[in-house]
N, C-alpha and C. Protein backbone atom coordinates (compact mmCIF):
# COMPACT_ATOMS: atom_id res chain seq x y z
N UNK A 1 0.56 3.50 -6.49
CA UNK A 1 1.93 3.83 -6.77
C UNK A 1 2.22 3.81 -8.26
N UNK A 2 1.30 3.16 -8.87
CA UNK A 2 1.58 3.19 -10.89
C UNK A 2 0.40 3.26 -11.07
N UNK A 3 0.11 4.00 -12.37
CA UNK A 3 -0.95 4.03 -13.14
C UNK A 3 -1.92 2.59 -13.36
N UNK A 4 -3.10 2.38 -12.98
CA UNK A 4 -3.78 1.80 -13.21
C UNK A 4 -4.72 1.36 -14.39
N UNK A 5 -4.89 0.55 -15.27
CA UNK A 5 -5.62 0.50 -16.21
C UNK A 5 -7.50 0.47 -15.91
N UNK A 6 -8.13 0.26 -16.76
CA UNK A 6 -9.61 0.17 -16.17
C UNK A 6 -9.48 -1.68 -15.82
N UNK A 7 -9.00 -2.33 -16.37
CA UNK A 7 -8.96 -3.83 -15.89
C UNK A 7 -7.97 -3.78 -14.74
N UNK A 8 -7.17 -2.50 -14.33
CA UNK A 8 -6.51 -3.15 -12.97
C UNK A 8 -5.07 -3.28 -12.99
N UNK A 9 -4.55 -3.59 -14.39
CA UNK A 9 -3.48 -3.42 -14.47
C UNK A 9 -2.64 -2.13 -14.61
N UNK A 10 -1.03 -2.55 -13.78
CA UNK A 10 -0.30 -1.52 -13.62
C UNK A 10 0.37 -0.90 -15.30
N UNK A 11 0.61 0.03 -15.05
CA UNK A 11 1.02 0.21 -16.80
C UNK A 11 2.26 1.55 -16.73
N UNK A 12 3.30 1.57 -17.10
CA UNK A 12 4.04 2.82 -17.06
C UNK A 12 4.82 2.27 -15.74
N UNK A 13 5.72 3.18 -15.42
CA UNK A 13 7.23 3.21 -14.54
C UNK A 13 6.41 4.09 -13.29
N UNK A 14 6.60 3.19 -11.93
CA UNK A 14 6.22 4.07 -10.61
C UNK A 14 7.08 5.77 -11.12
N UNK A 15 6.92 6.67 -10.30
CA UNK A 15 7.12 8.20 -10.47
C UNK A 15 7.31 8.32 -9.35
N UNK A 16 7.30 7.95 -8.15
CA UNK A 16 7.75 8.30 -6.72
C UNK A 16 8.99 8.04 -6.44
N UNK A 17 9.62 7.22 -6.72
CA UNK A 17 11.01 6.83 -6.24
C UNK A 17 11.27 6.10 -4.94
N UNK A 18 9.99 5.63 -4.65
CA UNK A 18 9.77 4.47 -3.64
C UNK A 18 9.72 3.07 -4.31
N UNK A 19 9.16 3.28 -5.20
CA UNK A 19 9.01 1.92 -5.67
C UNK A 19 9.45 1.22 -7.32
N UNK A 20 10.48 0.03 -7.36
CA UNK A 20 10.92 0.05 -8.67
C UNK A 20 10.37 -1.37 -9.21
N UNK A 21 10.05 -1.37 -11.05
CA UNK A 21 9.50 -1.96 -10.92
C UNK A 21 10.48 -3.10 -12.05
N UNK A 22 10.34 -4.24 -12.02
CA UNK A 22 11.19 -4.92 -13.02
C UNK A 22 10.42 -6.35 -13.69
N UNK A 23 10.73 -5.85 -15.25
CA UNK A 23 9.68 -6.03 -16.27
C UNK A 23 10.61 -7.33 -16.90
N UNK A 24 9.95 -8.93 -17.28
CA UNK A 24 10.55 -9.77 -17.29
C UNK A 24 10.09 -10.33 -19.11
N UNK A 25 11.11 -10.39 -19.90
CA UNK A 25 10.30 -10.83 -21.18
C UNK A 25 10.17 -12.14 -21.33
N UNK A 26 9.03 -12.68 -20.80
CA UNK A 26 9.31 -14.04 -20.58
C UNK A 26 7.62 -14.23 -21.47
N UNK A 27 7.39 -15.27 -21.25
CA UNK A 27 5.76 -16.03 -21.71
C UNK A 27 5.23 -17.10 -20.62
N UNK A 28 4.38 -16.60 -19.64
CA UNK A 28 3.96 -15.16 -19.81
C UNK A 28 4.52 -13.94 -19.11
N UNK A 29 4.08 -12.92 -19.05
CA UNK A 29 4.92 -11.57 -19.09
C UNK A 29 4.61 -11.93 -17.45
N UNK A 30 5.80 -11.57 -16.94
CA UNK A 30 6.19 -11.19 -15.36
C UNK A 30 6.57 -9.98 -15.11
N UNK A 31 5.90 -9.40 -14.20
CA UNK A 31 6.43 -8.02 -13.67
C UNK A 31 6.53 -8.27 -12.02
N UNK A 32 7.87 -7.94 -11.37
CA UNK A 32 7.82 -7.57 -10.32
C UNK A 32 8.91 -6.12 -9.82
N UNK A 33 7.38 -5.66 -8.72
CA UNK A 33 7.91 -4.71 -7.99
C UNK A 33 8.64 -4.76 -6.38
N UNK A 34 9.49 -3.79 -5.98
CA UNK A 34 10.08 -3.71 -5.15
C UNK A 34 10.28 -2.27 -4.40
N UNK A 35 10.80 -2.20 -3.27
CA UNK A 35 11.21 -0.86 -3.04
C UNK A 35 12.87 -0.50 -3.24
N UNK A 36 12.48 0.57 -3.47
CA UNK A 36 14.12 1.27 -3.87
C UNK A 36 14.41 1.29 -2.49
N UNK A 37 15.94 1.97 -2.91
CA UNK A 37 16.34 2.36 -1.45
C UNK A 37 15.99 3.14 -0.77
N UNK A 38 15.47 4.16 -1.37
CA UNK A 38 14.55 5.31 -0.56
C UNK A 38 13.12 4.57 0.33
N UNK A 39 12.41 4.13 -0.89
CA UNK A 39 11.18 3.15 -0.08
C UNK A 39 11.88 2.30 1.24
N UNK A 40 12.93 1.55 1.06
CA UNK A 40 13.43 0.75 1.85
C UNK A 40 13.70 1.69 3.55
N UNK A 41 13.57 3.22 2.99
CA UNK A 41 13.63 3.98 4.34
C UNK A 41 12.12 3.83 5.32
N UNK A 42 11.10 3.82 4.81
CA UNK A 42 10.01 3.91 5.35
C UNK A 42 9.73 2.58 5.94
N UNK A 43 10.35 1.45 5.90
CA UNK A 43 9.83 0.04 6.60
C UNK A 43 9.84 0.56 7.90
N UNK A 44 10.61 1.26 8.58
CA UNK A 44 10.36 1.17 10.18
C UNK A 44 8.86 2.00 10.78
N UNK A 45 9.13 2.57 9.79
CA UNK A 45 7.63 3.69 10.21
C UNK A 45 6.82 2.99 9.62
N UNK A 46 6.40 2.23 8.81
CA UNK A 46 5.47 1.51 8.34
C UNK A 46 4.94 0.48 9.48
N UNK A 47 6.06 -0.15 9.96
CA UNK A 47 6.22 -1.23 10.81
C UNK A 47 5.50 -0.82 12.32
N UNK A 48 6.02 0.23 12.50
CA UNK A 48 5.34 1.40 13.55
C UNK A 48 4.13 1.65 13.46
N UNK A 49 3.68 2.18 12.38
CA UNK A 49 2.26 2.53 12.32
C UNK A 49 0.94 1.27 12.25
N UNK A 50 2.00 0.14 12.17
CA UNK A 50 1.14 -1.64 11.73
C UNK A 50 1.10 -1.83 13.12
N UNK A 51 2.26 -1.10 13.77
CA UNK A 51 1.89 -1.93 15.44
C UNK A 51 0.58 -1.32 16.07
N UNK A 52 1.07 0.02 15.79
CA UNK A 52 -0.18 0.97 16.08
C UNK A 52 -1.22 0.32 15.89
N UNK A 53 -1.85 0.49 14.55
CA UNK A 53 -2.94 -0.07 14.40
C UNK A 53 -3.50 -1.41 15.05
N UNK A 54 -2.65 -2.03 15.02
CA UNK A 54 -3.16 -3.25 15.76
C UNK A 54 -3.27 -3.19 17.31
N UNK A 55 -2.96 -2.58 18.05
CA UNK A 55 -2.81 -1.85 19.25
C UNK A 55 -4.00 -1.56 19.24
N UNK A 56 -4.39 -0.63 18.24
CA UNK A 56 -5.62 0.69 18.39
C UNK A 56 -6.86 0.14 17.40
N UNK A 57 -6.85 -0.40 16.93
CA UNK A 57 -8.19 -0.69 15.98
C UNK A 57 -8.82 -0.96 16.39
N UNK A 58 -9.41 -1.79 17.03
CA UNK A 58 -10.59 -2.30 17.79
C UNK A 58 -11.57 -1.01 18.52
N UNK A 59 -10.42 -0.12 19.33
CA UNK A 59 -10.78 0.94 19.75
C UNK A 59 -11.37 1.73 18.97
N UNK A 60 -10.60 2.29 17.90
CA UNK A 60 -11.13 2.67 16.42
C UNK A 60 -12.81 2.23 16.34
N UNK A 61 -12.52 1.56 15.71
CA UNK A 61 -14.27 0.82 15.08
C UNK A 61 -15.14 0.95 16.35
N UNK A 62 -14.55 0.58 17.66
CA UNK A 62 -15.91 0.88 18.77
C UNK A 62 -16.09 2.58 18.30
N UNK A 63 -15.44 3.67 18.44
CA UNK A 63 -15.23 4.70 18.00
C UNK A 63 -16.43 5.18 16.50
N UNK A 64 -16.10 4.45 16.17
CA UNK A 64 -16.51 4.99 14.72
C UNK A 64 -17.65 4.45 14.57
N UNK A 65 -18.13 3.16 14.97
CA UNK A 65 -19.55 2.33 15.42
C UNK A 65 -20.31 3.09 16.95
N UNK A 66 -20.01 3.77 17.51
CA UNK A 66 -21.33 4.75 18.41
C UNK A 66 -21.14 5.87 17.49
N UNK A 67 -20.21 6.34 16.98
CA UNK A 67 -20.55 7.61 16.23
C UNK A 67 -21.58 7.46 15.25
N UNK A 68 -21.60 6.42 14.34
CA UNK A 68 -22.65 5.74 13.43
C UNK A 68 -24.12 5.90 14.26
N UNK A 69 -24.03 5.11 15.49
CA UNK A 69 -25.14 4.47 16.51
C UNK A 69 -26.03 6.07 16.33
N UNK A 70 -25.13 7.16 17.06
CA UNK A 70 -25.68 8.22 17.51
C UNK A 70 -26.08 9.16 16.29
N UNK A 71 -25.99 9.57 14.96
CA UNK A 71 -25.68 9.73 13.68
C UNK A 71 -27.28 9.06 13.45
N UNK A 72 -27.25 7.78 13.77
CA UNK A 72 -28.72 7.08 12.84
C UNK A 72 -30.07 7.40 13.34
């Protein structure tokens, strides 16, 4: 969601408008992020797709582990 440095760090202002970020001048430097209100739209479908997965993963990986099996 932000530019990444080669050590990992975030650097520059998210560009999506999902996510905002707020920069603290303190010692040492604090940054925290959040979702905007737009981001704040996607929690239910997020929440949805977490149930999913947990529902379905297991299935998944048996899935994806004979495809491997048969593949080797």
């Amino acid at each position: 969601m932000t530019h990444l440095t080669v050590g990992g760090r975030a650097t520059g202002k998210p560009h999506n408008g999902l996510v905002e970020r707020r920069a603290y001048a303190e010692a040492p430097p604090r940054v925290e992020y959040g979702l905007t209100e737009l981001g704040r739209t996607l929690e239910e479908f997020i929440a949805r797709l977490t149930e999913w997965a947990r529902a379905n993963g297991e299935a998944i990986v048996s899935f994806h582990e004979a495809a491997e099996a048969r593949d080797a």
